[in-house]
C-alpha atoms as a PDB file:
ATOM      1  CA  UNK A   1      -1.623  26.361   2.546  1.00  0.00           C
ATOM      2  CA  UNK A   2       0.991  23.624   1.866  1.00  0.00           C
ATOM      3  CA  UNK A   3       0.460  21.703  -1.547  1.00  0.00           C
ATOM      4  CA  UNK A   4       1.234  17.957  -1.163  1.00  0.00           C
ATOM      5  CA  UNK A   5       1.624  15.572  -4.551  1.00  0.00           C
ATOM      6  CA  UNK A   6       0.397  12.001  -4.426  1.00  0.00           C
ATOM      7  CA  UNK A   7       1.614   9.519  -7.559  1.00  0.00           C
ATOM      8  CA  UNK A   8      -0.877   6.931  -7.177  1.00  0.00           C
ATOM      9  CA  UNK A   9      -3.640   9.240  -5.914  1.00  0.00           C
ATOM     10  CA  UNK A  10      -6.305   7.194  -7.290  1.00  0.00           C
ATOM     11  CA  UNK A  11      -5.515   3.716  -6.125  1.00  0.00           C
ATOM     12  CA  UNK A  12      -6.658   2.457  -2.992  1.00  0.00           C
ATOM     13  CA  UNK A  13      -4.411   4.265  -0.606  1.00  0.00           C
ATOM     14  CA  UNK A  14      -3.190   6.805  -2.580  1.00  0.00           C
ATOM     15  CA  UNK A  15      -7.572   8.195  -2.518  1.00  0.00           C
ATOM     16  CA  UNK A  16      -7.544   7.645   1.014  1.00  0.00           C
ATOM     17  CA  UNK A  17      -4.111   9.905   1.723  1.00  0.00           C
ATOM     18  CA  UNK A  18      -5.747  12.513  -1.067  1.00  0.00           C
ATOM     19  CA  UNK A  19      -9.095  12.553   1.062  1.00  0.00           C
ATOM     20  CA  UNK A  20      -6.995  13.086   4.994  1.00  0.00           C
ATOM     21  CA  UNK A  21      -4.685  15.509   3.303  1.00  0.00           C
ATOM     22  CA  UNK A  22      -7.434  17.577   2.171  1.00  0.00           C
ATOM     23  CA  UNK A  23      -9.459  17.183   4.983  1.00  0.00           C
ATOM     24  CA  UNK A  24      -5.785  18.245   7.255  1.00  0.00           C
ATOM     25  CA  UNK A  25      -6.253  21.887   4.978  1.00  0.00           C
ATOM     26  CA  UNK A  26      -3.502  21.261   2.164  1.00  0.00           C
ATOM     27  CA  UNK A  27      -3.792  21.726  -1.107  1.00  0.00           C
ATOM     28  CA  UNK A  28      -3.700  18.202  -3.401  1.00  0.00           C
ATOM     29  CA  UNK A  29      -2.124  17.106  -6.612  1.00  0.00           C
ATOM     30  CA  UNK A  30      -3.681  13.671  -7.829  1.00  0.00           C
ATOM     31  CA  UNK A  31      -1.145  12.104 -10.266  1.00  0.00           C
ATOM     32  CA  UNK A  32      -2.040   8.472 -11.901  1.00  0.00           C
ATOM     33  CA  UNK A  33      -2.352   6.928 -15.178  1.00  0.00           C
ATOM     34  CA  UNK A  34      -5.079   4.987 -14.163  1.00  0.00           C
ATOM     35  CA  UNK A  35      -3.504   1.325 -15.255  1.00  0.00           C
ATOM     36  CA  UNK A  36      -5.251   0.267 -11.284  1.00  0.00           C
ATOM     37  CA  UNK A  37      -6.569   2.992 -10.022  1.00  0.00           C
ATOM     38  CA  UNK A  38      -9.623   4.270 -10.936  1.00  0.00           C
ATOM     39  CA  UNK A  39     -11.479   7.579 -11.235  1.00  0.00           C
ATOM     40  CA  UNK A  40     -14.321   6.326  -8.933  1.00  0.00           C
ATOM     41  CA  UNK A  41     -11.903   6.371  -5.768  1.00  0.00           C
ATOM     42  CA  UNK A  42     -11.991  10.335  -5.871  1.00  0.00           C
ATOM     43  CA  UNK A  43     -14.893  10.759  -7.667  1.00  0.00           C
ATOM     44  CA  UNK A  44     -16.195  11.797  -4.530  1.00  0.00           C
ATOM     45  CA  UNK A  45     -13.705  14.941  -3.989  1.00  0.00           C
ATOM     46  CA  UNK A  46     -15.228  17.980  -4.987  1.00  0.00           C
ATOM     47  CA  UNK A  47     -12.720  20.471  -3.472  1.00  0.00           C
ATOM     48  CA  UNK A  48     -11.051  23.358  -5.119  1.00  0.00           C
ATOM     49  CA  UNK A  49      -7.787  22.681  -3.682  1.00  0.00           C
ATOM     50  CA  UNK A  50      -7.800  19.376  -5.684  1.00  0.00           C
ATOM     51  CA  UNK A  51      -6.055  18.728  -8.964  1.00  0.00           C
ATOM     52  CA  UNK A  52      -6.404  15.492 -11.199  1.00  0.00           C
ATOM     53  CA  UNK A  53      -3.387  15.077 -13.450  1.00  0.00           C
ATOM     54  CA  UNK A  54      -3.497  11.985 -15.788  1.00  0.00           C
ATOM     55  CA  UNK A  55       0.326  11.232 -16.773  1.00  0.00           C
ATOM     56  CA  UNK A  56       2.728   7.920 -16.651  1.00  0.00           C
ATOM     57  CA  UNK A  57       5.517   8.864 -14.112  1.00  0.00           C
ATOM     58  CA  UNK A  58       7.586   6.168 -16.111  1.00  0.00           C
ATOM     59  CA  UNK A  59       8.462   9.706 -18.470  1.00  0.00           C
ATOM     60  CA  UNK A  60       9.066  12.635 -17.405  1.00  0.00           C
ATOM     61  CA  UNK A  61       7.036  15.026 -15.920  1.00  0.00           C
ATOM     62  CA  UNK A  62       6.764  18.501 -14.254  1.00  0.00           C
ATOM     63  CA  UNK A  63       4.290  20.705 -11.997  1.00  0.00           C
ATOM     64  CA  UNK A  64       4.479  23.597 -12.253  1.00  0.00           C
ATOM     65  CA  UNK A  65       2.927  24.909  -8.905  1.00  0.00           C
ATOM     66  CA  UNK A  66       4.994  24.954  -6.068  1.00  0.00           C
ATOM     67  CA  UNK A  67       5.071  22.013  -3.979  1.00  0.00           C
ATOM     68  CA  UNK A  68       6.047  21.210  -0.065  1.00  0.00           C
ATOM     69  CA  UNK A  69       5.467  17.358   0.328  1.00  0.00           C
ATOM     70  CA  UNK A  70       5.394  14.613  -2.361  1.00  0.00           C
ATOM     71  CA  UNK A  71       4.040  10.760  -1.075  1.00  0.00           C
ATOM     72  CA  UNK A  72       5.106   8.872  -4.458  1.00  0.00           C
ATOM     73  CA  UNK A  73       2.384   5.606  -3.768  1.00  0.00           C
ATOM     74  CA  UNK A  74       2.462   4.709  -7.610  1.00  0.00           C
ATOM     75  CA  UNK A  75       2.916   1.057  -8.596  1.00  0.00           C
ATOM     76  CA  UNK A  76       1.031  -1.840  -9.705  1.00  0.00           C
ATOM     77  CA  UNK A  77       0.633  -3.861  -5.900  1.00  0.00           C
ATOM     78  CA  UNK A  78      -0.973  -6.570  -5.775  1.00  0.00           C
ATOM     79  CA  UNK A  79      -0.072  -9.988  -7.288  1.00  0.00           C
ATOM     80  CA  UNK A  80      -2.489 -10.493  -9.721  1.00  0.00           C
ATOM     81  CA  UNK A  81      -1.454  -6.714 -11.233  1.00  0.00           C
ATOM     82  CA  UNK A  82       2.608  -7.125 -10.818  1.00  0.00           C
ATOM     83  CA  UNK A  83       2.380 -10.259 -12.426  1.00  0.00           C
ATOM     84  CA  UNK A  84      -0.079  -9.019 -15.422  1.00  0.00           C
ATOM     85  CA  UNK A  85       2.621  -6.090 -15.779  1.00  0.00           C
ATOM     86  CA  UNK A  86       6.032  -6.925 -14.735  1.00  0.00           C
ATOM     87  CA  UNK A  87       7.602  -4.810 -16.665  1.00  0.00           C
ATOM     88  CA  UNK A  88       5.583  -1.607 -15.883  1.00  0.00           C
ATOM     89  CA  UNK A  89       6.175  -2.290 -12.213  1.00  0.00           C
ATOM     90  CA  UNK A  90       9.870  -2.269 -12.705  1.00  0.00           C
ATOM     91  CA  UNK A  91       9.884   0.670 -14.570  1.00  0.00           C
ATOM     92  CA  UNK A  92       7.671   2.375 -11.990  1.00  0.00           C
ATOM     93  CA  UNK A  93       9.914   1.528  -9.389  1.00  0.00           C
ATOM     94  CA  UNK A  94      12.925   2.530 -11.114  1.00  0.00           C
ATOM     95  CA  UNK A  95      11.764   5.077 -14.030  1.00  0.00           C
ATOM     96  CA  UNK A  96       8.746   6.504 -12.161  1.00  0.00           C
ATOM     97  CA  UNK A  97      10.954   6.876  -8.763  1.00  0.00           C
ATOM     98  CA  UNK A  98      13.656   8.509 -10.232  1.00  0.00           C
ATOM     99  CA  UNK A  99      11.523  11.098 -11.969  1.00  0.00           C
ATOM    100  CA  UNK A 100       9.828  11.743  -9.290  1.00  0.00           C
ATOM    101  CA  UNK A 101      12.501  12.303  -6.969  1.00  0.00           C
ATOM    102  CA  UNK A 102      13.938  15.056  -9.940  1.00  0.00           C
ATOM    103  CA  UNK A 103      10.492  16.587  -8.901  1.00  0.00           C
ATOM    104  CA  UNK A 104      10.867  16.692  -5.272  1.00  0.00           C
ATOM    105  CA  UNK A 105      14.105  17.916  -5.659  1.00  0.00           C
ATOM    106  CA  UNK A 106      13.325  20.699  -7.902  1.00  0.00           C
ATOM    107  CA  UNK A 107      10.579  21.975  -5.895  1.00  0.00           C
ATOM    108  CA  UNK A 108      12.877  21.460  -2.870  1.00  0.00           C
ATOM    109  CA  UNK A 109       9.939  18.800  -1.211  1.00  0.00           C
ATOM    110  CA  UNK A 110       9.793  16.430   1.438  1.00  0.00           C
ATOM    111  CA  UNK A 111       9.775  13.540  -0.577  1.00  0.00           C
ATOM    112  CA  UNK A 112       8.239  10.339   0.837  1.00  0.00           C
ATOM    113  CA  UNK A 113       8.371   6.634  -1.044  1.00  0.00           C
ATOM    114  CA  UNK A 114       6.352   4.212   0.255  1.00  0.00           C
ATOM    115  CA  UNK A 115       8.213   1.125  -0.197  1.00  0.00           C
ATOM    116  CA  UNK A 116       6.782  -2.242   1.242  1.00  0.00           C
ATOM    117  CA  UNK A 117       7.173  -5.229   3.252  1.00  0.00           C
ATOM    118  CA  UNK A 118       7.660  -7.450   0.368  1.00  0.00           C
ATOM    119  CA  UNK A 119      11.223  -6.031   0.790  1.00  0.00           C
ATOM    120  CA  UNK A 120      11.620  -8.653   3.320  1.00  0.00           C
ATOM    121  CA  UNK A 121      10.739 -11.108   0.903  1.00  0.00           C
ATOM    122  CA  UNK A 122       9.861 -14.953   2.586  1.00  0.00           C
ATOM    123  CA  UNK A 123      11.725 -13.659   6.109  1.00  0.00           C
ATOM    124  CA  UNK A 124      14.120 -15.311   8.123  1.00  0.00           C
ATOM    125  CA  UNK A 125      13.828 -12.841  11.071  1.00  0.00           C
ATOM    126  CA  UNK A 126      10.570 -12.917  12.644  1.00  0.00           C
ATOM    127  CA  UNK A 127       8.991 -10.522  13.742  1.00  0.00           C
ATOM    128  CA  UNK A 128      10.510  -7.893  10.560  1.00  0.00           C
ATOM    129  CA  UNK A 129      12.619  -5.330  11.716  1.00  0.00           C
ATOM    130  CA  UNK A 130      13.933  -2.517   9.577  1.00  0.00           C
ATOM    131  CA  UNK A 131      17.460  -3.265   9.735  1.00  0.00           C
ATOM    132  CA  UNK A 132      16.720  -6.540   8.512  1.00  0.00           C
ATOM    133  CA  UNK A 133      18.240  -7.198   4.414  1.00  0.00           C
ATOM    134  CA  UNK A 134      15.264  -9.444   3.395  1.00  0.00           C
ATOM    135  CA  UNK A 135      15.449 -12.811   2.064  1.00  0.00           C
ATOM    136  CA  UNK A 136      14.091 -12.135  -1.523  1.00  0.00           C
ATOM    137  CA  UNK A 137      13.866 -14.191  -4.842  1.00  0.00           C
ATOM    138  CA  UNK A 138      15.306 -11.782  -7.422  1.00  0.00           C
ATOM    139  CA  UNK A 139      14.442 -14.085 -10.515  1.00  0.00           C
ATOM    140  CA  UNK A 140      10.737 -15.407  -8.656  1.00  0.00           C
ATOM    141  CA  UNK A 141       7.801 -14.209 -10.453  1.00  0.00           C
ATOM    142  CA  UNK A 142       7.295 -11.982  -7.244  1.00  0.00           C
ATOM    143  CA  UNK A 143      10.686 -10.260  -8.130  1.00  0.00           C
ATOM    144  CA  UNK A 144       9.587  -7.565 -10.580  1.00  0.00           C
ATOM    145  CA  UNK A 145       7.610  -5.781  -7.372  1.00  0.00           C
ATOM    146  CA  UNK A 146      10.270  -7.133  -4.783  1.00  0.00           C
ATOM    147  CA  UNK A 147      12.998  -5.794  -6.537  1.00  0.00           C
ATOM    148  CA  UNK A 148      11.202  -2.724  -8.193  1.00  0.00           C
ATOM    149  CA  UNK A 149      10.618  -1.429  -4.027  1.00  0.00           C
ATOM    150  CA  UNK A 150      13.864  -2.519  -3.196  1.00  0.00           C
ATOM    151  CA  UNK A 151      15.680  -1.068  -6.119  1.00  0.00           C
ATOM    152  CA  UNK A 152      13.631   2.399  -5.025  1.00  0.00           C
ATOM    153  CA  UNK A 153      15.018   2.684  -1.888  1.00  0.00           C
ATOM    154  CA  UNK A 154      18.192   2.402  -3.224  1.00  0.00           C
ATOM    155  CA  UNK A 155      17.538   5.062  -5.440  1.00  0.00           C
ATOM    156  CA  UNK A 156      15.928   7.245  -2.339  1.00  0.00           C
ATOM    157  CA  UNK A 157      18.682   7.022  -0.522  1.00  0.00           C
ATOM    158  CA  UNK A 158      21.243   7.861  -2.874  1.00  0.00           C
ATOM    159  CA  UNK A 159      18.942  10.688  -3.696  1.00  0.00           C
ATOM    160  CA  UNK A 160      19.388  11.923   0.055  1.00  0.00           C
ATOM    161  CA  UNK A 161      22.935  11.481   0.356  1.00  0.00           C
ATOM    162  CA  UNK A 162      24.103  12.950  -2.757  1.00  0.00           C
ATOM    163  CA  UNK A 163      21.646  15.134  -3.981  1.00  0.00           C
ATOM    164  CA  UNK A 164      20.522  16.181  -0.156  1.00  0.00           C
ATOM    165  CA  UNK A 165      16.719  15.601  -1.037  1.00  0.00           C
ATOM    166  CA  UNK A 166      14.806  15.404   2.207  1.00  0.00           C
ATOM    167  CA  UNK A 167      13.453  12.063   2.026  1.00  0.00           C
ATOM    168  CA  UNK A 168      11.710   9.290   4.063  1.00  0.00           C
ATOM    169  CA  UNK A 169      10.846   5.602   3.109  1.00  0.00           C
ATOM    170  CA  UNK A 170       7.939   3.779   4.577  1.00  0.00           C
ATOM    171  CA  UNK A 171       7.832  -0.321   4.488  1.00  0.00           C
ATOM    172  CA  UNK A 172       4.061  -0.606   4.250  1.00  0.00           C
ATOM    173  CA  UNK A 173       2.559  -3.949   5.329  1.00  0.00           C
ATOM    174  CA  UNK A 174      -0.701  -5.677   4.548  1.00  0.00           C
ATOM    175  CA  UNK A 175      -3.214  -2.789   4.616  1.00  0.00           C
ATOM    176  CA  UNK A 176      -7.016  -3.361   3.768  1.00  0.00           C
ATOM    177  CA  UNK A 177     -10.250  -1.406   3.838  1.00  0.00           C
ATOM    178  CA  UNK A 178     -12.757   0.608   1.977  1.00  0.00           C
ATOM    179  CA  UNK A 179     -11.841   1.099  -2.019  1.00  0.00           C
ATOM    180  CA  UNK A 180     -10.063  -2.192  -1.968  1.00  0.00           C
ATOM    181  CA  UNK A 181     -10.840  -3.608  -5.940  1.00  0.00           C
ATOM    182  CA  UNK A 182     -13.035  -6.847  -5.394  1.00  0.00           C
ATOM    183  CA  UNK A 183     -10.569  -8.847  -7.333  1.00  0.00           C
ATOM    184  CA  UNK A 184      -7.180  -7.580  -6.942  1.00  0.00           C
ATOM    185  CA  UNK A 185      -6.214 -11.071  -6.054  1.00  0.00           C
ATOM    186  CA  UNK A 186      -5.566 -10.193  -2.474  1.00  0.00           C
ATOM    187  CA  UNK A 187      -6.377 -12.398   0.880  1.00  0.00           C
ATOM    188  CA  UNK A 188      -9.319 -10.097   2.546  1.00  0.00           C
ATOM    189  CA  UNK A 189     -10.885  -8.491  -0.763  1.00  0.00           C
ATOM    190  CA  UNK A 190     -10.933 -12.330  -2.280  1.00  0.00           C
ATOM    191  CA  UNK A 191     -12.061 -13.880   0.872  1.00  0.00           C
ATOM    192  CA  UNK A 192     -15.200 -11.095   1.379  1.00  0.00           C
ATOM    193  CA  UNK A 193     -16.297 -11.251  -1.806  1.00  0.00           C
ATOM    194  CA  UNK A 194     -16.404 -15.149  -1.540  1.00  0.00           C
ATOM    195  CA  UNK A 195     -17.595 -15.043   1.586  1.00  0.00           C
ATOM    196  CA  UNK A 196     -20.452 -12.213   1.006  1.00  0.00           C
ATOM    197  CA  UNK A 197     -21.304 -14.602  -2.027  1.00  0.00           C
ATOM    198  CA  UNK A 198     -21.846 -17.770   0.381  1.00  0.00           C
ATOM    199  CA  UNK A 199     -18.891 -19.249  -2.125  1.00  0.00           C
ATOM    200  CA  UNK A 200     -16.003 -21.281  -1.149  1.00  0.00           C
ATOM    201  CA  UNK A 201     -13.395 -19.393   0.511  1.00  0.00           C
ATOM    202  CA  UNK A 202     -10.236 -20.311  -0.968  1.00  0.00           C
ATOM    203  CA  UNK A 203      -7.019 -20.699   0.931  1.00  0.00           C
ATOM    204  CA  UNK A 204      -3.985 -21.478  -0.662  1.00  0.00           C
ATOM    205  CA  UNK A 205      -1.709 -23.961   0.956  1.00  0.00           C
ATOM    206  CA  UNK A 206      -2.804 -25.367   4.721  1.00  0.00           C
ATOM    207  CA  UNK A 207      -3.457 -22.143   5.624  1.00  0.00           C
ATOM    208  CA  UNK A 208      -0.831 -22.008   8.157  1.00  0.00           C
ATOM    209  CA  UNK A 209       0.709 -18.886   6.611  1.00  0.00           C
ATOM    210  CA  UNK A 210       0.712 -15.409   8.412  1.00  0.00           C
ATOM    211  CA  UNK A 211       0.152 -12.039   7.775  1.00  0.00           C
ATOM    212  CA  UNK A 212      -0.874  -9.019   9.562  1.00  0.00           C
ATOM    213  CA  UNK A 213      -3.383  -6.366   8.326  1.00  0.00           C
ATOM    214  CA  UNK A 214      -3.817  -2.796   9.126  1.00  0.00           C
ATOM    215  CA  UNK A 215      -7.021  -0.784   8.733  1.00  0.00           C
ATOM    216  CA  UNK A 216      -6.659   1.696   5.941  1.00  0.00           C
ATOM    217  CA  UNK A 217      -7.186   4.998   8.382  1.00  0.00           C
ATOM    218  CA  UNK A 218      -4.195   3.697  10.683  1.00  0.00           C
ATOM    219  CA  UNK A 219      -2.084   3.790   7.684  1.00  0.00           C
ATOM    220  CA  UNK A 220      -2.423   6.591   6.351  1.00  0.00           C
ATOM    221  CA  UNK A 221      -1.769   8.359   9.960  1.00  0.00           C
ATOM    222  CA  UNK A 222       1.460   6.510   9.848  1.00  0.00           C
ATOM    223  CA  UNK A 223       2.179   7.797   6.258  1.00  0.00           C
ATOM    224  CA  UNK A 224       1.488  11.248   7.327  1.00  0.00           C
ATOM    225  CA  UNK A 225       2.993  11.091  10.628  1.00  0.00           C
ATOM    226  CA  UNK A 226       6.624   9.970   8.564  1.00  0.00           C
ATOM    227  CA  UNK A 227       6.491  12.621   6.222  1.00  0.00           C
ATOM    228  CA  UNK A 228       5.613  15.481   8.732  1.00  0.00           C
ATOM    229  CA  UNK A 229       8.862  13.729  11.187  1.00  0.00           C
ATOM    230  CA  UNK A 230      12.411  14.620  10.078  1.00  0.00           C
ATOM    231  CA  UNK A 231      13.643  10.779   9.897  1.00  0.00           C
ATOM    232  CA  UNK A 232      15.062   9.468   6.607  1.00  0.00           C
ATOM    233  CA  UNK A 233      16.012   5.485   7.171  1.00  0.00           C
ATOM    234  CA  UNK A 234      12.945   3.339   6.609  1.00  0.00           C
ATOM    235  CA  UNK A 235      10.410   2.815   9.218  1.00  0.00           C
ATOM    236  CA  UNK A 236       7.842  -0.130   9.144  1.00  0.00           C
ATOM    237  CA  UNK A 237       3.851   0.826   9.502  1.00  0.00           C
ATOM    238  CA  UNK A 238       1.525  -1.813   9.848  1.00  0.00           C
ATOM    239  CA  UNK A 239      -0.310  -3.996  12.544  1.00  0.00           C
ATOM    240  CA  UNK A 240       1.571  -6.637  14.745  1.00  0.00           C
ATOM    241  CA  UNK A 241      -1.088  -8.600  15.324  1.00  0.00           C
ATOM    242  CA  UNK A 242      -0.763 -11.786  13.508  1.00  0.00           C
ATOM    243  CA  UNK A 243      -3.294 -14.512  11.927  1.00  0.00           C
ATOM    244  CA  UNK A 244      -2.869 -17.711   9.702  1.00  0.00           C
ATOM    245  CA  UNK A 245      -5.079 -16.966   6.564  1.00  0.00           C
ATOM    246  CA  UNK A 246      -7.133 -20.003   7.500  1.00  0.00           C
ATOM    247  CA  UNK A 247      -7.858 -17.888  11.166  1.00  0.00           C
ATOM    248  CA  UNK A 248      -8.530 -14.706   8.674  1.00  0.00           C
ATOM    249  CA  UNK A 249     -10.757 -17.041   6.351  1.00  0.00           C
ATOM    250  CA  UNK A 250     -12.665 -18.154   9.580  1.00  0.00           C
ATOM    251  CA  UNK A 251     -13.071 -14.243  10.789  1.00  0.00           C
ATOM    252  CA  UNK A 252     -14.583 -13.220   7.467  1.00  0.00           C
ATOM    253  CA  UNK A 253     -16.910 -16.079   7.793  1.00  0.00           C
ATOM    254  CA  UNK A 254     -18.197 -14.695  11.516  1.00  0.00           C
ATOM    255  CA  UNK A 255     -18.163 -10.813  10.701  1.00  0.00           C
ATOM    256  CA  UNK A 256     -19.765 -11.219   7.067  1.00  0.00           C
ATOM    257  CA  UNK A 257     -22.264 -13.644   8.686  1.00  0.00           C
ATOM    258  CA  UNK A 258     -21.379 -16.270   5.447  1.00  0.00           C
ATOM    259  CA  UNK A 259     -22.175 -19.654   5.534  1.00  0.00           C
ATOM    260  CA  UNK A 260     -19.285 -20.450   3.011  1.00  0.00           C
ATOM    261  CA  UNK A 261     -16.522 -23.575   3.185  1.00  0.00           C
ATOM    262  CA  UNK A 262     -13.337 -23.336   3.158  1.00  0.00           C
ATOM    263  CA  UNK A 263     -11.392 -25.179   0.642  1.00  0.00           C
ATOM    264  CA  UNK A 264      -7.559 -25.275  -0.166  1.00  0.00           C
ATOM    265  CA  UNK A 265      -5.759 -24.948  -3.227  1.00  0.00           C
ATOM    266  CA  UNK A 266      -2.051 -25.074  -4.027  1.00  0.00           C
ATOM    267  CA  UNK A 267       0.110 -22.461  -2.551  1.00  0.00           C
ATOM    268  CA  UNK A 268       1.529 -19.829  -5.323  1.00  0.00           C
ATOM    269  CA  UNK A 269       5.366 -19.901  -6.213  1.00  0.00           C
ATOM    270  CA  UNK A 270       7.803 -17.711  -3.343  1.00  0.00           C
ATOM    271  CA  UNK A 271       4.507 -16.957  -1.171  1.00  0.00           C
ATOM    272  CA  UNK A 272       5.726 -16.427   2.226  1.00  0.00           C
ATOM    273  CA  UNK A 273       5.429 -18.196   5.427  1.00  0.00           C
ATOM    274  CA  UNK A 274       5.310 -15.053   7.903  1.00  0.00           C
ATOM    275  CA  UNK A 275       4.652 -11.800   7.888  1.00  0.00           C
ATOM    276  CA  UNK A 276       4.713  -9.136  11.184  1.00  0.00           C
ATOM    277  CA  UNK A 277       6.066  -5.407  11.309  1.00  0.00           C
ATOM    278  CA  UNK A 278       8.129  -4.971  14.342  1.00  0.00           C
ATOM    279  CA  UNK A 279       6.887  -1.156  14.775  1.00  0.00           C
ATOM    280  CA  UNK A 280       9.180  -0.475  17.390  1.00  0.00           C
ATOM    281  CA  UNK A 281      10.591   2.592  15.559  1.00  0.00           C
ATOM    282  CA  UNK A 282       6.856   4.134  14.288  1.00  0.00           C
ATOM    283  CA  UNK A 283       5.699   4.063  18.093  1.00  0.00           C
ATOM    284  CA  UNK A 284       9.389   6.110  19.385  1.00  0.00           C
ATOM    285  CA  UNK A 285      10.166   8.185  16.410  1.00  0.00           C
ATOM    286  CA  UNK A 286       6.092   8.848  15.552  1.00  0.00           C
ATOM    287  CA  UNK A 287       4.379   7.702  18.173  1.00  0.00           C
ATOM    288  CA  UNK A 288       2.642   6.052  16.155  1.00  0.00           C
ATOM    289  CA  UNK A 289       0.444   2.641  16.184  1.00  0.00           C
ATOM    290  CA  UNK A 290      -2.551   1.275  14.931  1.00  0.00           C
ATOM    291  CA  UNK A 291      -6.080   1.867  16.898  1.00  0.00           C
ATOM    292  CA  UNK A 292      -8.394  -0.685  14.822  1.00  0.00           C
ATOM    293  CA  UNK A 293      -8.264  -4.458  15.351  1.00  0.00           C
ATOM    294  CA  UNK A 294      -9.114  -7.002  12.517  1.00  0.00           C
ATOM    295  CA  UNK A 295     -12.736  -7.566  13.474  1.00  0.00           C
ATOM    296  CA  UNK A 296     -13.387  -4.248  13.405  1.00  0.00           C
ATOM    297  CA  UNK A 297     -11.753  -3.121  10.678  1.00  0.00           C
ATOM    298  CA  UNK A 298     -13.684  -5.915   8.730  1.00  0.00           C
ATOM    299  CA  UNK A 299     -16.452  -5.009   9.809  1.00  0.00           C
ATOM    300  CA  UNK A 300     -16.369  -0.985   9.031  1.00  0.00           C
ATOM    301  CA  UNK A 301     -14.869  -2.009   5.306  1.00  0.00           C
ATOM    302  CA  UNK A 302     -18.361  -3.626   4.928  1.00  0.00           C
ATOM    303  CA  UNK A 303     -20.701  -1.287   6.091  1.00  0.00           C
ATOM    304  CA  UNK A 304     -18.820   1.568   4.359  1.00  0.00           C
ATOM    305  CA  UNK A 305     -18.107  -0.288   1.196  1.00  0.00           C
ATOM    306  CA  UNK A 306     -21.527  -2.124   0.751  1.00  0.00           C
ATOM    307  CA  UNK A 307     -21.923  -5.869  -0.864  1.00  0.00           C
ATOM    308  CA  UNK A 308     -22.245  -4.843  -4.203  1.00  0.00           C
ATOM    309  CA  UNK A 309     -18.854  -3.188  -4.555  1.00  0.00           C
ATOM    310  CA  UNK A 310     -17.348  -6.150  -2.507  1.00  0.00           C
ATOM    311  CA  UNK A 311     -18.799  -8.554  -4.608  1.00  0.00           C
ATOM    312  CA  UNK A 312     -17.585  -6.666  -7.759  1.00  0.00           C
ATOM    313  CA  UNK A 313     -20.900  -5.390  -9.122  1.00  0.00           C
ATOM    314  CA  UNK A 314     -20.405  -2.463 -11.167  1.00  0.00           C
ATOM    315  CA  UNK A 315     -22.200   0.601  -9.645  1.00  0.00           C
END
């Protein structure tokens, strides 16, 4: 049975990889301090091969239990978290990466960081491919998570070609689904729980912004897929299919059945104009590439979440 670690095991994502991981037969180390994550997200996981270990990865840590595969997830990711602790994302990014490549290393691990597309800051270069540098703020409020993914990588790298740690870097893009926190600030948890409430949906600017959203199970294939795959330069997973936020708003509206308005509000400092993964290299080096459209995907995080949980009703 192969043993896989996951920093960030009880955030969002990082309970979704613990939960396909287990399911796939391995053996699961949960590692999170809990700053956003939360012990409800695995709550649910009653298996034997499942450990909980509460720690900060910004010290340093150890496991003792031999270990095969290590996703490091862990970091603050949303806006309304990076910017409430900017200095704990940079020193997960930095800190927290660099102890937890000393683990992977150590246990002689495939050692997988999953970096983001916020790497690519407001992009020039549209669609995003992974060769692309970014065109990032450093000094923006959005730098302390920009910087804190990009600095990682760095690190990751350096890790591979000095230190010959077998690593791989995924650039993550919008992702959404089930476990989402109702008010983590971000476009589709914030517009379902206005829109399940009959509020105003807000959307900042004219709207006229893109992004492109992947359902939560395509991910974590993708994550999985990279770390099981020899390849070490980054590789972009998320969905190519592109909407303004006011044509997201307007889906929300139709799949939630709301009878909200739309309203605008002033767009937030270094928010970016575009966003689309070219996934070019997931579909020939993994062939890889996502299965569930927006509507959907929507859809499924409603009926598998249920109202009260979008809405932010404590269970």
């Amino acid at each position: 049975m192969a043993t896989s670690l996951v920093t960030g095991g009880a955030g969002f994502l990082g309970s979704h990889l613990c939960d396909e991981l287990l399911r796939r037969g391995d053996r699961v180390i949960c590692v999170d301090n809990l700053e956003t994550g939360s012990l409800h997200n695995i709550e649910h996981i009653r298996a034997d091969e499942f450990t909980f270990v509460n720690c900060d990865i910004t010290e340093p840590y150890f496991i003792e239990e031999p270990i095969d595969s290590v996703y490091h997830l862990a970091s603050p990711a949303s806006p309304i978290d990076y910017l409430r602790l900017p200095l704990q994302t940079l020193k997960v990014g930095s800190h927290g990466t660099h102890h937890t490549l000393g683990l992977a290393k150590e246990h002689r691990a495939r050692f997988l960081l999953a970096s983001t597309s916020e790497v690519y800051g407001d992009p020039q270069v549209h669609p995003q491919t992974e060769d692309y540098w970014g065109h990032v703020n450093p000094i923006g409020p959005r730098g302390v998570y920009d910087e804190a993914k990009r600095y990682a990588e760095a690190l990751t790298m350096a890790y591979h070609r000095q230190q010959g740690v077998d690593t791989a870097i995924v650039r993550i893009f919008n992702t959404y689904g089930p476990r989402m926190r109702a008010h983590d600030g971000r476009a589709i948890p914030t517009f379902l729980r206005q829109g399940l409430a009959d509020r105003q949906i807000t959307v900042y600017g004219d709207g006229s912004q893109t992004r492109s959203f992947c359902f939560v199970s395509d991910l974590i294939r993708g994550l999985i897929a990279l770390s099981e795959s020899g390849e070490h330069q980054p590789v972009n997973i998320g969905n190519p299919d592109e909407f303004t936020l006011l044509e997201l708003a307007q889906i929300v509206i139709e799949v939630s059945g709301s009878r909200s308005e739309i309203i605008h509000e002033a767009l937030p400092t270094d928010d970016p104009k575009q966003r689309k993964p070219d996934i070019t290299r997931a579909q020939e080096l993994l062939q890889w590439e996502p299965k569930i459209g927006l509507r959907e995907g929507l859809a499924q995080t409603i009926e598998e979440s249920g109202a009260e949980a979008l809405l932010g009703i404590p269970s």
